[in-house]
PDB file of N, CA and C in Angstrom:
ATOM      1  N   UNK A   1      39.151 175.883 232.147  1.00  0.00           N
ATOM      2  CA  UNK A   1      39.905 174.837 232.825  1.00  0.00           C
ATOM      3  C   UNK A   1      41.039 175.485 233.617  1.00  0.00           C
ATOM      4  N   UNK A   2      41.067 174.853 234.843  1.00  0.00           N
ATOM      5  CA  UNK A   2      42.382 175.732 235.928  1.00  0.00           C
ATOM      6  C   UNK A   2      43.336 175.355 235.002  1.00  0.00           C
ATOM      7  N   UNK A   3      44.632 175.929 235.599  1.00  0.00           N
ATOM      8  CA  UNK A   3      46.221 175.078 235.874  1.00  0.00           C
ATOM      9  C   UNK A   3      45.782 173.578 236.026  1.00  0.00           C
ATOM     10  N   UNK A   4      45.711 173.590 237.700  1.00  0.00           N
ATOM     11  CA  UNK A   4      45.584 172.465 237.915  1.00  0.00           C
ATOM     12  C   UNK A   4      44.874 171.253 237.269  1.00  0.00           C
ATOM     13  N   UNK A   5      43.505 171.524 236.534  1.00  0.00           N
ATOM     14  CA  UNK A   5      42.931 170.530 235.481  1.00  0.00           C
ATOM     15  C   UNK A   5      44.364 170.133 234.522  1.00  0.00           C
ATOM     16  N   UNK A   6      44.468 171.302 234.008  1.00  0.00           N
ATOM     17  CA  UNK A   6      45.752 170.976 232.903  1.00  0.00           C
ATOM     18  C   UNK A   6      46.923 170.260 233.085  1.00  0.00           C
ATOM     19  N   UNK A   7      47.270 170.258 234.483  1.00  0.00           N
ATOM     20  CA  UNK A   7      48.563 169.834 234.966  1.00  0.00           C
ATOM     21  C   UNK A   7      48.362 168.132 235.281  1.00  0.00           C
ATOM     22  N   UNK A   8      47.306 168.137 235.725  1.00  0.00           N
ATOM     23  CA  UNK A   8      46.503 166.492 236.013  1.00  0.00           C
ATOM     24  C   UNK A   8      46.524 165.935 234.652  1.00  0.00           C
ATOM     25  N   UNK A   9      45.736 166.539 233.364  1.00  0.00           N
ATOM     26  CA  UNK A   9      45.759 165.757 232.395  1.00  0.00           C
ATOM     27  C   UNK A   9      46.965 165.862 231.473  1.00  0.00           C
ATOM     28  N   UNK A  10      47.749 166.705 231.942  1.00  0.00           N
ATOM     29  CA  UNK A  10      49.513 166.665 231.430  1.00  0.00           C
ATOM     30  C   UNK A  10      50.027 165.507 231.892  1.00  0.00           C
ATOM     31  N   UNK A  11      49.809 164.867 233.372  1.00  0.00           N
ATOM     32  CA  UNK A  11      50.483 163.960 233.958  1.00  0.00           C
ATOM     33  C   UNK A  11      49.884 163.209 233.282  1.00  0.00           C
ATOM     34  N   UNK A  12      48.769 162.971 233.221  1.00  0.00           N
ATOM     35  CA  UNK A  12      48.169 161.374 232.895  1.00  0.00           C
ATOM     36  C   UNK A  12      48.333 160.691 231.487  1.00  0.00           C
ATOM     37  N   UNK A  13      48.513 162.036 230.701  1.00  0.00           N
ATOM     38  CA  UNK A  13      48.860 161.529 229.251  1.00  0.00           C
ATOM     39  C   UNK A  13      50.431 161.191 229.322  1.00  0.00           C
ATOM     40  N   UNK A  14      51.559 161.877 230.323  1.00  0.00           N
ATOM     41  CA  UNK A  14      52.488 161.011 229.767  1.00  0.00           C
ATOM     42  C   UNK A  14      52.878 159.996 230.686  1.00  0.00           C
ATOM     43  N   UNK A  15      51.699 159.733 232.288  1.00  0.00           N
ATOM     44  CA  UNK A  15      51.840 158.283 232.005  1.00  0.00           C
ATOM     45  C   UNK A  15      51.260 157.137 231.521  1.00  0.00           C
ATOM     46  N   UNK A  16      50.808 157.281 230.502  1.00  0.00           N
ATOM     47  CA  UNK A  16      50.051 156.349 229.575  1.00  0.00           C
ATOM     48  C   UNK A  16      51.111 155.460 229.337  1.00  0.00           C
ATOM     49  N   UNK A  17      50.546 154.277 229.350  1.00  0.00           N
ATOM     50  CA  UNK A  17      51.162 153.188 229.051  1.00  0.00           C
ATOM     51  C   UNK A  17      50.511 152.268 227.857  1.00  0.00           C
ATOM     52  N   UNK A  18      51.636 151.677 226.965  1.00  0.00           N
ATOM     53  CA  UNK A  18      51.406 151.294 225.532  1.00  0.00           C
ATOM     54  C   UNK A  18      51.801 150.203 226.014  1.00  0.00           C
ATOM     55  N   UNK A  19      51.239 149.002 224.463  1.00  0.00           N
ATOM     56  CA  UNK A  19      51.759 147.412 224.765  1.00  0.00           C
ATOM     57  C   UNK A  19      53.233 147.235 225.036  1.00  0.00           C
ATOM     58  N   UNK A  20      53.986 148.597 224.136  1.00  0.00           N
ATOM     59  CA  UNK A  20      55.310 148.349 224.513  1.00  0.00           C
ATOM     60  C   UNK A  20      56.139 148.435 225.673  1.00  0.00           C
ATOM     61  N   UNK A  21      55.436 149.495 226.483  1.00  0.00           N
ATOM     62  CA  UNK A  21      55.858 149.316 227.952  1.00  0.00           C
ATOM     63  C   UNK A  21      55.782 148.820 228.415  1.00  0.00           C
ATOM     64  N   UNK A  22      54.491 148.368 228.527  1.00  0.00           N
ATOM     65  CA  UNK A  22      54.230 147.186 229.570  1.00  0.00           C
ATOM     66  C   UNK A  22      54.924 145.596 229.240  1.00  0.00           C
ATOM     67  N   UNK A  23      55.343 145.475 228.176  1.00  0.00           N
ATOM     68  CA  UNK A  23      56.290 144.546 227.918  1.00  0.00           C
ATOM     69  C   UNK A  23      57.298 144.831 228.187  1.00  0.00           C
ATOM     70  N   UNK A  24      58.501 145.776 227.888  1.00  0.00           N
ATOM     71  CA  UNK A  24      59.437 146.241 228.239  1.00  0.00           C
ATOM     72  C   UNK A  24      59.016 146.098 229.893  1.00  0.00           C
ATOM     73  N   UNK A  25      58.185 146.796 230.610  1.00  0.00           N
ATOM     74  CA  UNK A  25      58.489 145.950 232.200  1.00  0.00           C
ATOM     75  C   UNK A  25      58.575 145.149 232.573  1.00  0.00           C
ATOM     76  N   UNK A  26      57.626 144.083 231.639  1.00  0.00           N
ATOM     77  CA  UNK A  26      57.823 142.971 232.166  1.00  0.00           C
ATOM     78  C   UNK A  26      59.331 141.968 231.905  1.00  0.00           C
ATOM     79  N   UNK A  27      59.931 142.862 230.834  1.00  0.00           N
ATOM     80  CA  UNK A  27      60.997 142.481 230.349  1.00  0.00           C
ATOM     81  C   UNK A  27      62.505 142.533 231.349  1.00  0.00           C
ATOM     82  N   UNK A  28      62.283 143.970 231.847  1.00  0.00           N
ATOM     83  CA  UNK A  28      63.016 144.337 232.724  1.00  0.00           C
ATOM     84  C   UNK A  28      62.577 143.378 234.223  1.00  0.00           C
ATOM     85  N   UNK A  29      61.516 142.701 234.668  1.00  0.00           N
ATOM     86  CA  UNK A  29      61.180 142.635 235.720  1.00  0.00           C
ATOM     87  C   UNK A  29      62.138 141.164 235.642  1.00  0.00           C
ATOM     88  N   UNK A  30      62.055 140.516 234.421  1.00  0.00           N
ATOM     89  CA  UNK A  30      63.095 139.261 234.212  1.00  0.00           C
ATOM     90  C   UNK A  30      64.542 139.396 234.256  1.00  0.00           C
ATOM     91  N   UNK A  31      64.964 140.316 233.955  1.00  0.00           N
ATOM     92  CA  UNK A  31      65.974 140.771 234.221  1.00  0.00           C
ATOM     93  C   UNK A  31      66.677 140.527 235.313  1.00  0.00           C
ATOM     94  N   UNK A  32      65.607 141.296 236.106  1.00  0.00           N
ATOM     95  CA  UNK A  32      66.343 141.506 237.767  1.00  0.00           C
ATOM     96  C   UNK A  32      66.301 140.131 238.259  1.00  0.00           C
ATOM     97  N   UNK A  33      65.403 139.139 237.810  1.00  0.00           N
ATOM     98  CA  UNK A  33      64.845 137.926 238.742  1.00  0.00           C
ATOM     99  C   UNK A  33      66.101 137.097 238.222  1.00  0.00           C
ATOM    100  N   UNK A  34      66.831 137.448 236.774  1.00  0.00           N
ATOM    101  CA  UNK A  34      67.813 136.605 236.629  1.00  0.00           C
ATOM    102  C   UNK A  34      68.883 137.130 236.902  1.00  0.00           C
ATOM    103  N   UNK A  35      69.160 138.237 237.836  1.00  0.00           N
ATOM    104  CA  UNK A  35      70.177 138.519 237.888  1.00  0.00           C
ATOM    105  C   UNK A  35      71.279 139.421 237.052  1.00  0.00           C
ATOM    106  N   UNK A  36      70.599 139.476 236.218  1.00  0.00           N
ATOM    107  CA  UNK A  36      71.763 140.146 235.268  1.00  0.00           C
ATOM    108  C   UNK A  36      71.676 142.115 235.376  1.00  0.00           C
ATOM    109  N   UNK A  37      70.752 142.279 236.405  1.00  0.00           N
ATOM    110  CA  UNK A  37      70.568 143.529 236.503  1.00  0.00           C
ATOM    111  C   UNK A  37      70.195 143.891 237.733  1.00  0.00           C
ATOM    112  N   UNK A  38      70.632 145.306 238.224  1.00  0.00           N
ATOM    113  CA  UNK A  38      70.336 145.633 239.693  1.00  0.00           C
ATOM    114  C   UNK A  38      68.993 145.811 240.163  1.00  0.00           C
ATOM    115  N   UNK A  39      68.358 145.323 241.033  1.00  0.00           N
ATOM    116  CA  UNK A  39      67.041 145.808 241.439  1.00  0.00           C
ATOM    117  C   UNK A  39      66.923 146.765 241.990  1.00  0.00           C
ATOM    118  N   UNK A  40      66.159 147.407 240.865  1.00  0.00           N
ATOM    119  CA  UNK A  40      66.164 149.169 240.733  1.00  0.00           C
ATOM    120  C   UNK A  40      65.828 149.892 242.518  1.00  0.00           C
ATOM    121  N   UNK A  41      64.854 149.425 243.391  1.00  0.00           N
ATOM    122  CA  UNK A  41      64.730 149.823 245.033  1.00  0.00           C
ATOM    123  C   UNK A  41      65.909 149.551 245.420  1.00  0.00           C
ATOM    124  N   UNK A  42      66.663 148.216 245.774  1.00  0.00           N
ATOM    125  CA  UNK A  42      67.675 147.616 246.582  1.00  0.00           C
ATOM    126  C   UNK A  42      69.047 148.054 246.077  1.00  0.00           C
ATOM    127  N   UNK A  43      69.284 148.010 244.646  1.00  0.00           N
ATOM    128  CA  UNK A  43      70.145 148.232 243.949  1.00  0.00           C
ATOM    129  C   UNK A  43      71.062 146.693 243.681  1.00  0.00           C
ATOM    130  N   UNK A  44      70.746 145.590 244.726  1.00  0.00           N
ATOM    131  CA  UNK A  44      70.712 144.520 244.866  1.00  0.00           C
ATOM    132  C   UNK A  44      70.633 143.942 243.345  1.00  0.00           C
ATOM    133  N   UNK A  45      72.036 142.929 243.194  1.00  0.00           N
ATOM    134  CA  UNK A  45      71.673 141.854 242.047  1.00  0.00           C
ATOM    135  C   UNK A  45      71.508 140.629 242.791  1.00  0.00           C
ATOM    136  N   UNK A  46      70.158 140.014 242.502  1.00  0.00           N
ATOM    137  CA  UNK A  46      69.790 139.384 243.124  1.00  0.00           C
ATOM    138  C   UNK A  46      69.226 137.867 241.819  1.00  0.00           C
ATOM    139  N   UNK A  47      69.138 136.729 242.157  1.00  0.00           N
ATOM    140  CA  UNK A  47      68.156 135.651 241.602  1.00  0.00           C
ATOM    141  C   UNK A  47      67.055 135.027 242.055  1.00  0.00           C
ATOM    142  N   UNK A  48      66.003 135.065 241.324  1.00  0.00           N
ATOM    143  CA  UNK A  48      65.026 134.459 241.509  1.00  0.00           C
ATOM    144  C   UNK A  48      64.516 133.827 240.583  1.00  0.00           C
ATOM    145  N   UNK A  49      65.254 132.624 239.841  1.00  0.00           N
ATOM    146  CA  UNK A  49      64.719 131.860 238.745  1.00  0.00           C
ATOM    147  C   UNK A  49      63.293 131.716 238.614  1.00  0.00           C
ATOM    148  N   UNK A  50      62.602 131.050 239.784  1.00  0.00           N
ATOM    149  CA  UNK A  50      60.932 130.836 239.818  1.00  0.00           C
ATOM    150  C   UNK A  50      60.421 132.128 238.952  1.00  0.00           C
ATOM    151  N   UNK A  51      60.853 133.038 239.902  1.00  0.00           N
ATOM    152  CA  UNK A  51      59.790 134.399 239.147  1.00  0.00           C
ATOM    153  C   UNK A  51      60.754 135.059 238.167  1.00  0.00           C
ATOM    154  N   UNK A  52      61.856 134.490 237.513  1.00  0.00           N
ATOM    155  CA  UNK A  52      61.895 134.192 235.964  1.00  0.00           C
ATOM    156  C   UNK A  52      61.252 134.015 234.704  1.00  0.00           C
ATOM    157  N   UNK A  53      61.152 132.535 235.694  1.00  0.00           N
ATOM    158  CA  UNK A  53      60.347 131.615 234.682  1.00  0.00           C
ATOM    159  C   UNK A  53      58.917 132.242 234.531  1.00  0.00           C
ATOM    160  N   UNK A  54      57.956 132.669 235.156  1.00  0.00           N
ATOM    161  CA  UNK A  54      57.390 132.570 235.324  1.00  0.00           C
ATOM    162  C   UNK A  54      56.828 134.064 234.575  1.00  0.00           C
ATOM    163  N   UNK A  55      57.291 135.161 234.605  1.00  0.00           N
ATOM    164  CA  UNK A  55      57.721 136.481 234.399  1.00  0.00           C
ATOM    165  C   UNK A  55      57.204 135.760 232.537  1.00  0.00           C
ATOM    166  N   UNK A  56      58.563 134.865 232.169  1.00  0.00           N
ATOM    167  CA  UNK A  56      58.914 134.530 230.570  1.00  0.00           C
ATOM    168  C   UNK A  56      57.599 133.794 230.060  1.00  0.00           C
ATOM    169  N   UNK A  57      56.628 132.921 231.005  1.00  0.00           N
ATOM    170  CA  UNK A  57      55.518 132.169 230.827  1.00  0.00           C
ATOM    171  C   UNK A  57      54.241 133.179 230.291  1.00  0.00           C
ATOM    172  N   UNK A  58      54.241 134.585 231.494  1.00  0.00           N
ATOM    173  CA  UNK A  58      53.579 135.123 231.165  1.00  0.00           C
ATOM    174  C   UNK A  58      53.721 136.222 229.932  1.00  0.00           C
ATOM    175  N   UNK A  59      54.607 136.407 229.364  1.00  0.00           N
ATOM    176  CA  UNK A  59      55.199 136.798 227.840  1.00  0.00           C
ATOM    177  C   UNK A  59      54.491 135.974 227.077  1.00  0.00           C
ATOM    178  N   UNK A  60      55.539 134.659 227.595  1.00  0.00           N
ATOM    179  CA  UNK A  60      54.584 133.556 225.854  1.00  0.00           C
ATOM    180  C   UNK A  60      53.456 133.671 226.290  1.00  0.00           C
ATOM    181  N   UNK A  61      52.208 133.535 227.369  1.00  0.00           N
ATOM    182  CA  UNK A  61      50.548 133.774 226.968  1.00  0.00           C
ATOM    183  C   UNK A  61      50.476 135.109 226.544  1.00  0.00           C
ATOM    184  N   UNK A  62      50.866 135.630 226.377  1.00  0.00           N
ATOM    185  CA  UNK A  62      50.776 137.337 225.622  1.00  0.00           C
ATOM    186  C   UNK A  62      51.098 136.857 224.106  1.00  0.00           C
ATOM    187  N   UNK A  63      52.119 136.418 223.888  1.00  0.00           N
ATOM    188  CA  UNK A  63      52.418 136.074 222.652  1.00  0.00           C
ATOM    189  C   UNK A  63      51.379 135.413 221.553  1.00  0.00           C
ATOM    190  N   UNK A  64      50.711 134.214 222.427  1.00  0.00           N
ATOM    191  CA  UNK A  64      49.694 133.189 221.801  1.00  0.00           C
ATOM    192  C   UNK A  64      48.099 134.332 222.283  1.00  0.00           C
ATOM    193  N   UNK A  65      48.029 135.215 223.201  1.00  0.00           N
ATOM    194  CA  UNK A  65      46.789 135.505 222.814  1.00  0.00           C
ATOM    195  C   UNK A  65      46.648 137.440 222.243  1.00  0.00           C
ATOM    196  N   UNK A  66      48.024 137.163 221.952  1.00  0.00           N
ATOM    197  CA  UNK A  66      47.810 138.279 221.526  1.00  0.00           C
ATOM    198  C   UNK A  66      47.874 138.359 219.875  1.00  0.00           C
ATOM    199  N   UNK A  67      48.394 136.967 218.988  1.00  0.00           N
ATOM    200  CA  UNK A  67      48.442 136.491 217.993  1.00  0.00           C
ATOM    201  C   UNK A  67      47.434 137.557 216.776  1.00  0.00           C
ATOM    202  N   UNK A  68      48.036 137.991 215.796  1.00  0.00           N
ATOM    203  CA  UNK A  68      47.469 138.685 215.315  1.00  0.00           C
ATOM    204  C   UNK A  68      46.597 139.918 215.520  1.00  0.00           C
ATOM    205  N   UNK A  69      47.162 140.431 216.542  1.00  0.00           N
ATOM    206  CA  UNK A  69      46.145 141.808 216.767  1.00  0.00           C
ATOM    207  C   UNK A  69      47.635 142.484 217.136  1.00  0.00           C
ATOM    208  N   UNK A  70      48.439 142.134 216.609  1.00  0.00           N
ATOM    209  CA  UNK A  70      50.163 143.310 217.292  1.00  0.00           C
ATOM    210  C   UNK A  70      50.285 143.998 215.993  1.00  0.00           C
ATOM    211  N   UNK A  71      50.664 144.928 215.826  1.00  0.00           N
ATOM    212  CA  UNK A  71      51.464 146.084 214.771  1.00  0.00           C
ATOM    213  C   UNK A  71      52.963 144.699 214.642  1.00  0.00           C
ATOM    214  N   UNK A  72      53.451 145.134 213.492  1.00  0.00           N
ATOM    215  CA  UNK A  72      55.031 143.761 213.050  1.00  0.00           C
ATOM    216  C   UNK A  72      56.142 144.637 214.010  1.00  0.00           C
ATOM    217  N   UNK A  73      55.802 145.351 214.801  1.00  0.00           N
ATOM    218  CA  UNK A  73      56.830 146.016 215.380  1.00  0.00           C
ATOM    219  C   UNK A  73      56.648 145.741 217.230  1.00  0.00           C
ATOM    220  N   UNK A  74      55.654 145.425 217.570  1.00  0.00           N
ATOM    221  CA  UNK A  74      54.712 144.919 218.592  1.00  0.00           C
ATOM    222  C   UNK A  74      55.370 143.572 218.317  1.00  0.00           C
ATOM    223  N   UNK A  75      54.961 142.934 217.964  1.00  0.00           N
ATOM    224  CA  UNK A  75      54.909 141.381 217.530  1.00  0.00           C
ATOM    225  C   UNK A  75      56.821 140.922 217.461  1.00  0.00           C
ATOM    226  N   UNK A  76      57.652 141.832 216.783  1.00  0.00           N
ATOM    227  CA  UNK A  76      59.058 141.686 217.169  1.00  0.00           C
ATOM    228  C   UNK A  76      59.128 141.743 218.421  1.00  0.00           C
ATOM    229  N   UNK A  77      58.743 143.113 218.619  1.00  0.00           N
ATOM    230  CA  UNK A  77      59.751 142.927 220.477  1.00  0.00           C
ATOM    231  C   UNK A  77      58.901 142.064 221.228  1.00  0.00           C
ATOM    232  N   UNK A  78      58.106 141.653 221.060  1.00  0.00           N
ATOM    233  CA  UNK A  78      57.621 140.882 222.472  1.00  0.00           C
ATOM    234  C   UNK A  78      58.257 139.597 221.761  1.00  0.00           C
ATOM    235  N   UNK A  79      58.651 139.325 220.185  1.00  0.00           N
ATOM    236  CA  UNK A  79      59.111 137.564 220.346  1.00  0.00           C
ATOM    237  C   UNK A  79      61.088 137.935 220.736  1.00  0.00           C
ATOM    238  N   UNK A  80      61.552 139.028 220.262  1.00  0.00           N
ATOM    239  CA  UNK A  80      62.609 139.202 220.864  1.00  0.00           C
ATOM    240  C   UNK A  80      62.866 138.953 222.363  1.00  0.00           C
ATOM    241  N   UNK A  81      61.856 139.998 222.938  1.00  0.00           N
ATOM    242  CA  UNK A  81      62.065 139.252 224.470  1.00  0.00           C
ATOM    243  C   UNK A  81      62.048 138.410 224.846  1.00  0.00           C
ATOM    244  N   UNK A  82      61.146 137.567 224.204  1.00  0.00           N
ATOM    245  CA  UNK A  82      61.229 136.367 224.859  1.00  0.00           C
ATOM    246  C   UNK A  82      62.184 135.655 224.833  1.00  0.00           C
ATOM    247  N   UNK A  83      62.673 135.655 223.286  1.00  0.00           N
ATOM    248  CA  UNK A  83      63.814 134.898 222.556  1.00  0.00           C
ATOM    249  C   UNK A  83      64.950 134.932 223.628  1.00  0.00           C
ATOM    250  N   UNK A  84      64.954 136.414 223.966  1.00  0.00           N
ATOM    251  CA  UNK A  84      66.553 136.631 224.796  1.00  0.00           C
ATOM    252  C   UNK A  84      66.406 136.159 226.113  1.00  0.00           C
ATOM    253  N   UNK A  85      65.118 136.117 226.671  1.00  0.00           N
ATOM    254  CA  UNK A  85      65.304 136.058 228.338  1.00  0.00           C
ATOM    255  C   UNK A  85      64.906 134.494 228.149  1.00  0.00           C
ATOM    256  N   UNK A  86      64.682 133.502 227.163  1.00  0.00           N
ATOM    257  CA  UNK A  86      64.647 131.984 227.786  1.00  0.00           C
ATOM    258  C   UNK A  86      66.033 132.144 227.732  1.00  0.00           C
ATOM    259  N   UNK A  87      66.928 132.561 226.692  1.00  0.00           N
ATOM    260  CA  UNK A  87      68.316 132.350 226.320  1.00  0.00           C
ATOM    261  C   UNK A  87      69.093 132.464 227.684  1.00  0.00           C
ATOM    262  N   UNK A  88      68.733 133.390 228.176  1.00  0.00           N
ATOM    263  CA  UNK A  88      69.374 134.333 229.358  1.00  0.00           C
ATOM    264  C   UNK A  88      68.899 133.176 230.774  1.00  0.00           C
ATOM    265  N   UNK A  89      67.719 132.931 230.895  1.00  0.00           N
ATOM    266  CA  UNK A  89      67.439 131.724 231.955  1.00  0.00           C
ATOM    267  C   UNK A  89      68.153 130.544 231.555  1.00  0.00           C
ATOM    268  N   UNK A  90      68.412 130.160 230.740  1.00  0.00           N
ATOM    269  CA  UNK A  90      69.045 128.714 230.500  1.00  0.00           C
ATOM    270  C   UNK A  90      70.285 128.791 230.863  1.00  0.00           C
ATOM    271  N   UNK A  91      70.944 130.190 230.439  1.00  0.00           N
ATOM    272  CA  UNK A  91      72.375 130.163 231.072  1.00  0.00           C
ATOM    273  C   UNK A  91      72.464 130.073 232.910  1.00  0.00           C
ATOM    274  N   UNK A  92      71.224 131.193 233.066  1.00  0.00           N
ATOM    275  CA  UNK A  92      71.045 131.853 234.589  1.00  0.00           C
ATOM    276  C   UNK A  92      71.351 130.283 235.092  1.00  0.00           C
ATOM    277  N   UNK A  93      70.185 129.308 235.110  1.00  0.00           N
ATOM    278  CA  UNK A  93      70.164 127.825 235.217  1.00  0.00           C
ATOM    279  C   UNK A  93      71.251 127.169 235.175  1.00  0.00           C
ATOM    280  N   UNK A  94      72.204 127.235 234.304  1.00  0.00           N
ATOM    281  CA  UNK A  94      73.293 126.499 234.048  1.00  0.00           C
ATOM    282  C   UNK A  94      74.055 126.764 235.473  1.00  0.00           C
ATOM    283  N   UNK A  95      74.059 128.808 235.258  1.00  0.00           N
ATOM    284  CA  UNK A  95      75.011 129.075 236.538  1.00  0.00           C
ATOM    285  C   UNK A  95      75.087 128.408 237.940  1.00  0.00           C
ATOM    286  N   UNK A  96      73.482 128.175 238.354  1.00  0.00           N
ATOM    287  CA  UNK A  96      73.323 127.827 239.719  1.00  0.00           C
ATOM    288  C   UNK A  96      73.700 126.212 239.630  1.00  0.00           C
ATOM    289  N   UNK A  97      73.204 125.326 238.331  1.00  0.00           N
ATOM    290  CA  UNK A  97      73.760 124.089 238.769  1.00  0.00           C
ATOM    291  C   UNK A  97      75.428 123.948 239.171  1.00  0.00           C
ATOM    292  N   UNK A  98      76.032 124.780 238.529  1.00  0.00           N
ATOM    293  CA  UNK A  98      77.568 124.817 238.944  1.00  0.00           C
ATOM    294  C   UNK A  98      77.940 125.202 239.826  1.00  0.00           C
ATOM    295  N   UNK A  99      77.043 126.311 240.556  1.00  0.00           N
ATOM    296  CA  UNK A  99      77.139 126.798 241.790  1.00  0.00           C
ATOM    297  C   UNK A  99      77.001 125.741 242.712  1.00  0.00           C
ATOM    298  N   UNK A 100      76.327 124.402 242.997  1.00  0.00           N
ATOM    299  CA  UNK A 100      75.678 123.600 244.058  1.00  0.00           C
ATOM    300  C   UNK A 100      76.237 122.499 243.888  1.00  0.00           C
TER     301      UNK A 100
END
């Protein structure tokens, strides 16, 4: 096997992605849509409640079809996230009605 074979399957194993990342992005991707964090390209804090909500919708169908097939450590953080980012939209929500 070259370098180069080796160096390809060096990259690819560490970007492997686990259930936890890909939750954690999607976690972070709510984030930015509510504002409470810079959007990592723009650097921009920006809102986009819709793709909030919507971001948090697609969590809970992860949640309900992922029901019993998570490790109890899997199964925390994805109900943590969720827990925190409706918490975090309801305020986000609150903000803009006071805003208008």
């Amino acid at each position: 096997m070259s370098d180069t074979d080796n160096r390809t399957k060096s990259e690819a194993e560490t970007k492997k992605i686990d259930f936890g990342s890909f939750i954690a992005s999607l976690y972070m991707s709510a984030l930015v849509s509510l504002g409470m964090i810079a959007d990592p390209i723009t650097k921009e804090k920006r809102k986009n409640l819709q793709f909030a909500q919507e971001t948090i919708e697609i969590l809970k169908i992860l949640q309900d079809k992922t029901k019993g097939n998570l490790t109890e450590d899997e199964k925390k953080f994805l109900d943590d996230c969720v827990y925190k980012l409706m918490l975090a939209y309801v305020e986000a929500a609150k903000e803009e009605v006071r805003q208008d």
